[in-house]
Protein backbone atom coordinates (compact mmCIF):
# COMPACT_ATOMS: atom_id res chain seq x y z
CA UNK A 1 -18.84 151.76 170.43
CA UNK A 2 -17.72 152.47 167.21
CA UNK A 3 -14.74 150.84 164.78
CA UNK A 4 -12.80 154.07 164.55
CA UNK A 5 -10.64 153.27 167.91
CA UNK A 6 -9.78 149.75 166.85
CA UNK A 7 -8.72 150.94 162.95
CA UNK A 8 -6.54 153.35 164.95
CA UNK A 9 -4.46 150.32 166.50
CA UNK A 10 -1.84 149.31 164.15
CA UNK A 11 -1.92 145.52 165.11
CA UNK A 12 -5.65 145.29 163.88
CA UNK A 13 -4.63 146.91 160.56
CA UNK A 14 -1.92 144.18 160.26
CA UNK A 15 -3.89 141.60 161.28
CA UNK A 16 -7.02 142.61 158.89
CA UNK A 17 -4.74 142.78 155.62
CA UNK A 18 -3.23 139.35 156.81
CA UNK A 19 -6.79 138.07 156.90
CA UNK A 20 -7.64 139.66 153.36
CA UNK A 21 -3.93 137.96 151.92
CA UNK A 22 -4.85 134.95 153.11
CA UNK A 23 -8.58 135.19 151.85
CA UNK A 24 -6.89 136.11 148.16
CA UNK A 25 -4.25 133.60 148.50
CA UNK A 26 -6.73 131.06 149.00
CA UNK A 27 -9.25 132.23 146.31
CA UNK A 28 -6.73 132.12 143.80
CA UNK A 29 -5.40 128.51 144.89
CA UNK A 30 -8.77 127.11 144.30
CA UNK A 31 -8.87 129.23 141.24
CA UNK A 32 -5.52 127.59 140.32
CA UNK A 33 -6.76 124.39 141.18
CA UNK A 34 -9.79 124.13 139.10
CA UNK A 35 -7.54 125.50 136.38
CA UNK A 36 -5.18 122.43 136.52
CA UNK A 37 -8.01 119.50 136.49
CA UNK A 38 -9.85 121.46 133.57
CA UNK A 39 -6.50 121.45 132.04
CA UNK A 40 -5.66 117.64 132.09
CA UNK A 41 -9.57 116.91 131.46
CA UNK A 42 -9.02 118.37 127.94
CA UNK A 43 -5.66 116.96 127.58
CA UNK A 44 -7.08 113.19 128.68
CA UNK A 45 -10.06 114.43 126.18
CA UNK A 46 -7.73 115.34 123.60
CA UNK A 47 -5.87 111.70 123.81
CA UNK A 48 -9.36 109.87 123.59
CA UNK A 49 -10.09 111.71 120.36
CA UNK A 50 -6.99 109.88 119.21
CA UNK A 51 -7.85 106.60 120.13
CA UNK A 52 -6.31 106.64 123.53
CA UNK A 53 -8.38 105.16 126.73
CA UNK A 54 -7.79 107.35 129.43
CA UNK A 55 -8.99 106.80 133.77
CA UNK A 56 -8.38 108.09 136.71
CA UNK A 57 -9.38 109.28 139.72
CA UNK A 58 -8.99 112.87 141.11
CA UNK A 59 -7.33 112.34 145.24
CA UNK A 60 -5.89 114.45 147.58
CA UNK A 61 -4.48 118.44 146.62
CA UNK A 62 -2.29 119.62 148.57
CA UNK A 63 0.88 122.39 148.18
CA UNK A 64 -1.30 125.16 149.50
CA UNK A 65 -0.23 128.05 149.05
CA UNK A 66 3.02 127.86 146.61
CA UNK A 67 1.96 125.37 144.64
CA UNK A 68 -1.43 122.99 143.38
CA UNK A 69 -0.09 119.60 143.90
CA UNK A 70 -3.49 116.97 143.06
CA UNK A 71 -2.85 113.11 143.44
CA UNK A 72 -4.46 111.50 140.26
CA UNK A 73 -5.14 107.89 141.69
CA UNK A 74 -5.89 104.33 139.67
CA UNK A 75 -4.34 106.13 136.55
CA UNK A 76 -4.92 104.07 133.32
CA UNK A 77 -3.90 104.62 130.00
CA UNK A 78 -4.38 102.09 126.88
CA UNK A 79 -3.43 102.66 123.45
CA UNK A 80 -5.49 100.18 121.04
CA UNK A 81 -3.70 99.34 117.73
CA UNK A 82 -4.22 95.96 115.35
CA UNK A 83 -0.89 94.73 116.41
CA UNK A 84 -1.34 94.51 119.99
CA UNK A 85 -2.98 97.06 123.07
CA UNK A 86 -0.79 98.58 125.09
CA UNK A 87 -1.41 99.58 128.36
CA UNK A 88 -0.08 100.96 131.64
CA UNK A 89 -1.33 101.59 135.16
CA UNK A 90 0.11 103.25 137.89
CA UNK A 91 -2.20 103.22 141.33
CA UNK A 92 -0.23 106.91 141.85
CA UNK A 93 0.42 110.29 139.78
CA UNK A 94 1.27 113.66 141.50
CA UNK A 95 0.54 116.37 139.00
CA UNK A 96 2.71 119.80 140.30
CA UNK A 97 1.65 123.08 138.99
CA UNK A 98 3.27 126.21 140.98
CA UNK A 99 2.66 129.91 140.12
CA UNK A 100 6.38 130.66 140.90
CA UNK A 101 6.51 128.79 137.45
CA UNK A 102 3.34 129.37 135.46
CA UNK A 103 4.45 127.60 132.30
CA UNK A 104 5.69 124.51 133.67
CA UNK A 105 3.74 121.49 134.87
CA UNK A 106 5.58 117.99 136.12
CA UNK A 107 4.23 114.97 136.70
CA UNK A 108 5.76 112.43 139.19
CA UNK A 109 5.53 109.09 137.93
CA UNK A 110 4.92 106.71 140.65
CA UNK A 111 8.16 103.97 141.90
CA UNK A 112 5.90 101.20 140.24
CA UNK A 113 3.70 100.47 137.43
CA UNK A 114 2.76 97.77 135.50
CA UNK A 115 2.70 97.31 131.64
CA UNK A 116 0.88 95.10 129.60
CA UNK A 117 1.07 94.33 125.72
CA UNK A 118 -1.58 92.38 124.20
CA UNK A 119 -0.22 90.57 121.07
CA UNK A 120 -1.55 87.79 118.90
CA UNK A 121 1.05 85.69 119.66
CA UNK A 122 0.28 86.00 123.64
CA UNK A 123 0.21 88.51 126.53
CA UNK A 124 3.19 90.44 127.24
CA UNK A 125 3.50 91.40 130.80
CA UNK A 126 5.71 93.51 132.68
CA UNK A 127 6.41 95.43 136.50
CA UNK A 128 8.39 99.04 136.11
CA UNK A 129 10.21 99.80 139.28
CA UNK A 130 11.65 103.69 139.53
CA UNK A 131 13.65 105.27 141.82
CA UNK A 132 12.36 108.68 141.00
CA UNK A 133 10.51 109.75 137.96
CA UNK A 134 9.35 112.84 136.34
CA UNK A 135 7.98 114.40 132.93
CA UNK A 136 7.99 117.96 133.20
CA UNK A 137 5.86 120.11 130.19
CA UNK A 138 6.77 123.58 129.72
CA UNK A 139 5.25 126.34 127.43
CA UNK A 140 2.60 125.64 125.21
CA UNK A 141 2.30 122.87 122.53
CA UNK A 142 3.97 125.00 120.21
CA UNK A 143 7.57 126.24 121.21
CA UNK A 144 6.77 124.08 124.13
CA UNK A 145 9.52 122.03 125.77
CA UNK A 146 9.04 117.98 127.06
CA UNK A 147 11.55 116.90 129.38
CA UNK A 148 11.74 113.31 130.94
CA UNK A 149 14.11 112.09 134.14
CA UNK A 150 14.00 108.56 135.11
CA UNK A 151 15.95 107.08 137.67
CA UNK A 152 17.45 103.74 138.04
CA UNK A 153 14.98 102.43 135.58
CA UNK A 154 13.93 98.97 136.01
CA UNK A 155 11.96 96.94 133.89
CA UNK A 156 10.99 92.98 134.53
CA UNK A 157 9.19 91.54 131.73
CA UNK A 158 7.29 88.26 133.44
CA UNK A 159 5.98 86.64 130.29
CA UNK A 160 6.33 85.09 128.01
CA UNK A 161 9.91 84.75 129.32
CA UNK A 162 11.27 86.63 132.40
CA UNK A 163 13.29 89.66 131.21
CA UNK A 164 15.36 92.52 133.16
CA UNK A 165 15.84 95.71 131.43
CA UNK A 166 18.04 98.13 134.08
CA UNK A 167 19.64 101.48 133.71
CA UNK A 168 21.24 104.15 135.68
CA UNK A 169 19.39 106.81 134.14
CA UNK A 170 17.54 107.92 131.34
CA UNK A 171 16.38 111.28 130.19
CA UNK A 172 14.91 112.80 127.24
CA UNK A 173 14.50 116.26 126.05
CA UNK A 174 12.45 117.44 123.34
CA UNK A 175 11.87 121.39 122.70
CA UNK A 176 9.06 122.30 119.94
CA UNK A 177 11.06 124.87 117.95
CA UNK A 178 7.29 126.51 116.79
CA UNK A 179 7.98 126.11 112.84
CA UNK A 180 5.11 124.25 111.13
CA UNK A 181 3.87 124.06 107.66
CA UNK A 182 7.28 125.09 105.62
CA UNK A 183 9.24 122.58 103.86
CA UNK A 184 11.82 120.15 104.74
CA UNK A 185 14.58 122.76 105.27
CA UNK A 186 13.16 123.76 108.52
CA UNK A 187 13.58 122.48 111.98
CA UNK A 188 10.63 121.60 113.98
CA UNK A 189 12.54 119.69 116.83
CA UNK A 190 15.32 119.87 118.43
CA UNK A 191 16.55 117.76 121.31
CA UNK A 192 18.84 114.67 122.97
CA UNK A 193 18.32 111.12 124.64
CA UNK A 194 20.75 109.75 126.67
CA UNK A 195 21.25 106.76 128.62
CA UNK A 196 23.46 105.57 131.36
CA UNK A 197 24.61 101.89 131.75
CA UNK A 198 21.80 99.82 130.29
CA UNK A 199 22.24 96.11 130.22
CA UNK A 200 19.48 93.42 128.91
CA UNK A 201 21.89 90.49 129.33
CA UNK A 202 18.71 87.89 129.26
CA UNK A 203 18.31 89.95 125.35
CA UNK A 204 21.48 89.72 123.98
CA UNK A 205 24.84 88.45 125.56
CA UNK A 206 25.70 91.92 123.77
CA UNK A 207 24.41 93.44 126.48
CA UNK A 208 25.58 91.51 129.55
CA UNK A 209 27.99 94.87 129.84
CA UNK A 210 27.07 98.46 130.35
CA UNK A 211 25.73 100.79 127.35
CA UNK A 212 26.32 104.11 128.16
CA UNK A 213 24.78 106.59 124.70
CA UNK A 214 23.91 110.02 124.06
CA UNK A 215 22.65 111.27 120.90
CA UNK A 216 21.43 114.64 119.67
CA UNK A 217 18.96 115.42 117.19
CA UNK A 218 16.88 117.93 115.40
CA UNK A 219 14.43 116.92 113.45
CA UNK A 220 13.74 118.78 110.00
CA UNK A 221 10.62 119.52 108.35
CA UNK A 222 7.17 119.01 109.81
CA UNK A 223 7.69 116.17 112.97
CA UNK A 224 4.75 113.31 112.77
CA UNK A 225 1.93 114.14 114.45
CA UNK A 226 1.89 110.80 115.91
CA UNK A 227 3.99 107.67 116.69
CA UNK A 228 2.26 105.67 114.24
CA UNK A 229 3.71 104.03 111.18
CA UNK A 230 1.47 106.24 108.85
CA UNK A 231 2.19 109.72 110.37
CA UNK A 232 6.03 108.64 110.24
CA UNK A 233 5.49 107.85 106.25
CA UNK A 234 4.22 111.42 105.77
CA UNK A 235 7.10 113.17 107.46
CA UNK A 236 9.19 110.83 105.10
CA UNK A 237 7.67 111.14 102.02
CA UNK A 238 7.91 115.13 102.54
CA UNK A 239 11.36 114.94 102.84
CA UNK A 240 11.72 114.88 106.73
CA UNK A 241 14.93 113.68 107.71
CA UNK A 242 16.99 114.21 111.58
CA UNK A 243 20.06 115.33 111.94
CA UNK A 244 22.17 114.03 114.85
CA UNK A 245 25.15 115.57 116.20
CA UNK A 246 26.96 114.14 118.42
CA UNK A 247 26.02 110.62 118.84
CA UNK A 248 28.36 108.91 121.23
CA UNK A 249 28.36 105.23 122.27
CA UNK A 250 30.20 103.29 124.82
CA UNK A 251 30.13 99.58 125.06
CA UNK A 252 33.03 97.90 126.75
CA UNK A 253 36.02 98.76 125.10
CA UNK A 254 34.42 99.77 122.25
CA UNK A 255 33.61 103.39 121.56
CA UNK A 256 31.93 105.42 118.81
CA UNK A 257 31.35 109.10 118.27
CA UNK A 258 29.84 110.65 115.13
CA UNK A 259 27.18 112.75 113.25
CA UNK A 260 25.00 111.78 110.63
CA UNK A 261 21.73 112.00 108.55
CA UNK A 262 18.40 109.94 109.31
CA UNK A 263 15.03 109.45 107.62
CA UNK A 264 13.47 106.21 106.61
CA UNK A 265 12.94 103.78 103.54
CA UNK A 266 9.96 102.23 102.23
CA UNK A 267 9.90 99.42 104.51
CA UNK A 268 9.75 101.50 107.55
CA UNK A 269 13.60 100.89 108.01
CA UNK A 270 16.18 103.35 109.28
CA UNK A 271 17.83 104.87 106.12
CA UNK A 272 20.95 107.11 107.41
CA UNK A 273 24.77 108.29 106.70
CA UNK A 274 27.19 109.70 108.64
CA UNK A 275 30.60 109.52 109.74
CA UNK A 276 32.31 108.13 112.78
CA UNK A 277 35.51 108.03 114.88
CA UNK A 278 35.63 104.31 116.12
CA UNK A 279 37.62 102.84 118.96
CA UNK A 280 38.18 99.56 120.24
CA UNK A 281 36.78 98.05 116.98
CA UNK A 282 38.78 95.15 116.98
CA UNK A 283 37.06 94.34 120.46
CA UNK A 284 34.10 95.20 119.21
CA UNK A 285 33.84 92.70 116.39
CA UNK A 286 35.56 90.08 118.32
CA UNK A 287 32.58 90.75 120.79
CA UNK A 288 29.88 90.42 117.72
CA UNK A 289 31.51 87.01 116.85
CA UNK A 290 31.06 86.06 120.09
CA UNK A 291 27.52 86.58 120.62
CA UNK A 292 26.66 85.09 117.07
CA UNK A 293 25.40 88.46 115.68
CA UNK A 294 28.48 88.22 113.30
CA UNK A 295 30.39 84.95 111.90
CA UNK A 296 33.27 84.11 112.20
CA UNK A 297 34.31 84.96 108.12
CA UNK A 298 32.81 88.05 107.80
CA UNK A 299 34.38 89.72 111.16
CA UNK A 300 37.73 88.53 109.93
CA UNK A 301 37.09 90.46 106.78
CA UNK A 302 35.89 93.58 108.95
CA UNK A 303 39.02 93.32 111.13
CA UNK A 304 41.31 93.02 108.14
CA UNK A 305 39.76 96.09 106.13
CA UNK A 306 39.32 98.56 109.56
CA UNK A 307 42.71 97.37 110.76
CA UNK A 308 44.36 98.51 107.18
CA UNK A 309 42.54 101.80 107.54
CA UNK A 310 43.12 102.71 110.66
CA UNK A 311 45.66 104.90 113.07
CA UNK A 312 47.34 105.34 116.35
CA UNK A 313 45.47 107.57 118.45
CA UNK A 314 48.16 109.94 119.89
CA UNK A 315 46.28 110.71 123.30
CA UNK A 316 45.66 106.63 124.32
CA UNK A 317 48.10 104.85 121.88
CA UNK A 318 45.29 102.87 120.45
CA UNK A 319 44.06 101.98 116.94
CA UNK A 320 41.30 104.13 115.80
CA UNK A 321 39.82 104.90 112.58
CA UNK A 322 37.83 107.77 111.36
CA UNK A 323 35.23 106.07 108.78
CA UNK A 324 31.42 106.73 107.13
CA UNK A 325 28.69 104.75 108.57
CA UNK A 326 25.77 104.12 106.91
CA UNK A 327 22.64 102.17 107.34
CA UNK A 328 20.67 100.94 104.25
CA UNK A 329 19.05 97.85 102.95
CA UNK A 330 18.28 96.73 106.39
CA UNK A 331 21.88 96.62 107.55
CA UNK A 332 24.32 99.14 109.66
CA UNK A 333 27.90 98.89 107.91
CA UNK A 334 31.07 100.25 109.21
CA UNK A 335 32.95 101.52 106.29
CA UNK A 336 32.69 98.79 103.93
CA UNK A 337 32.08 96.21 106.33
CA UNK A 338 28.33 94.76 107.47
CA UNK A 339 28.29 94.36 110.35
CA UNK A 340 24.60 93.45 112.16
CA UNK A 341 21.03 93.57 110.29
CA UNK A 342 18.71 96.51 111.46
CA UNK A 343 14.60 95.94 111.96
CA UNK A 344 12.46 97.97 110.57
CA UNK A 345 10.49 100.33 113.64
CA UNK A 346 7.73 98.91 115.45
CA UNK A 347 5.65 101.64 115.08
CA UNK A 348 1.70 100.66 115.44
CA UNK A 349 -1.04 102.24 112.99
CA UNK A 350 -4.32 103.13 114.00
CA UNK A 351 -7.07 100.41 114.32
């Protein structure tokens, strides 16, 4: 008996290119597959040339056949520095890669991890708690894209003292614009951070009420090539500077929106100027007062010079002021009034 009679029958044909589909579909899965754990082995391999400690195991991959979806599990990642190791664990990562979107990987953080900052002073400990998280990665490194989602955030910081940072949401986007090695003119990075009702009441009694901020930015000339107090003094000392528009701020009653100008000074302070349309700033200096951040004679100086500047806003009838704000000398001041000192940035340097 030969195979001529069966190839004749037109439900063997379909049957034998549904077995040779399948067949491809699953060669190239495991194809894919091995692609995606080469790929974060020279990523994790790239980090430890940094500095970075990297672990974790490779679980479960699943998705099969629209997608390559490989559970990384005991996931560690420490970043050594003189002023302290930081480190994180998370006992589960999903890593998504999907051919239906070739230049996009995600990676879905897990709804809690732990975080652990050794200092000299002490051991700072900590529990994250998401309700969903994800960092997505698009493109390559260069004209690449970043994007971060977190949802209803939740950190408790257990020692030294108990601490409960909460949000609504935060999410970050950062897009590598692809221009490198020009001058200071150029942007390199453009992107926003925003974040919905934050309170750290056990912080600041500042804070015992909602924050709800956006900001733009695009950063100009060559970003640092790493968050570390000496790549941030090269960007600076070859002019780098960001440029945010809008910036928007909601505390309360009080309300802020405005563009500006930042780089750094010397001492690793913020260094910027801008302008602002302020609301509510009579609430929000009576709220300063209140929480000791500003006494009692200076915000009854800042009240007296914004209130003698300021107009009736025609949509809600209240005071409002349009005035420059500026941050130098360790200090933010509102027009000429200074109002609350600003830290320098806690930004670690290599060991």
């Amino acid at each position: 008996m030969t195979l001529r009679p069966l190839l004749r029958r037109p439900g063997v044909i379909a049957l034998a290119l549904l077995l040779l589909l399948a067949a491809g579909m699953a060669l190239f899965w495991g194809m894919a597959r091995g692609r995606v754990l080469d790929t974060l082995a020279a990523e994790a391999d790239a980090l430890r040339a940094q500095g970075w400690q990297i672990a974790y195991r490779v679980g479960d991959t699943g998705g099969f056949p629209l997608a390559v979806e490989t559970e990384l599990t005991e996931v560690q990642i420490l970043r050594p520095g003189p002023r302290g190791d930081l480190a994180w664990r998370g006992d589960r990562v999903t890593l998504t890669w999907s051919p239906l979107r070739p230049n996009s990987t995600s990676v879905g953080l897990p709804q809690d991890s732990t975080l652990k900052l050794a200092t000299p002073h002490g051991p700072l400990t900590g529990r994250l708690r998401l309700e969903d998280g994800e960092i997505r990665l698009t493109g390559p490194r260069a004209g690449g894209r970043l994007t971060v989602t977190l949802a209803q955030p939740l950190l408790t910081l257990e020692t030294p003292h108990p601490i409960i940072l909460r949000a609504e949401r935060l999410a970050l986007d950062l897009q590598d614009l692809g221009a490198r090695g020009r001058d200071h003119l150029v942007a390199t990075v453009q992107g926003s951070l925003m974040l919905e009702r934050f309170t750290a009441p056990q912080v600041t009694p500042l804070l015992a009420e909602p924050l709800t901020a956006s900001v733009g930015l695009t950063v100009m000339g060559d970003a640092p090539a790493a968050v570390t107090g000496s790549a941030f003094a090269d960007w600076r000392d070859a002019g780098g500077t960001v440029e945010i528009r809008p910036l928007s701020l909601a505390l309360g009653g009080f309300a802020l929106e405005g563009e500006g100008t930042l780089t750094l000074d010397r001492l690793m302070r913020p260094l910027a100027a801008g302008t602002a349309k302020v609301r509510g700033f009579v609430e929000g200096i009576d709220r300063l007062i209140a929480v000791g951040l500003v006494t009692e004679r200076d915000g009854r100086l800042a009240r007296l010079l914004l209130s003698a500047v300021a107009t009736t806003d025609p949509q809600t009838g209240q005071p409002s002021l349009s005035v420059p704000v500026t941050v130098q000398d360790g200090w933010l001041l509102l027009g000429p009034s200074r109002l609350v000192p600003v830290p320098p940035l806690p930004l670690p340097d290599p060991a």
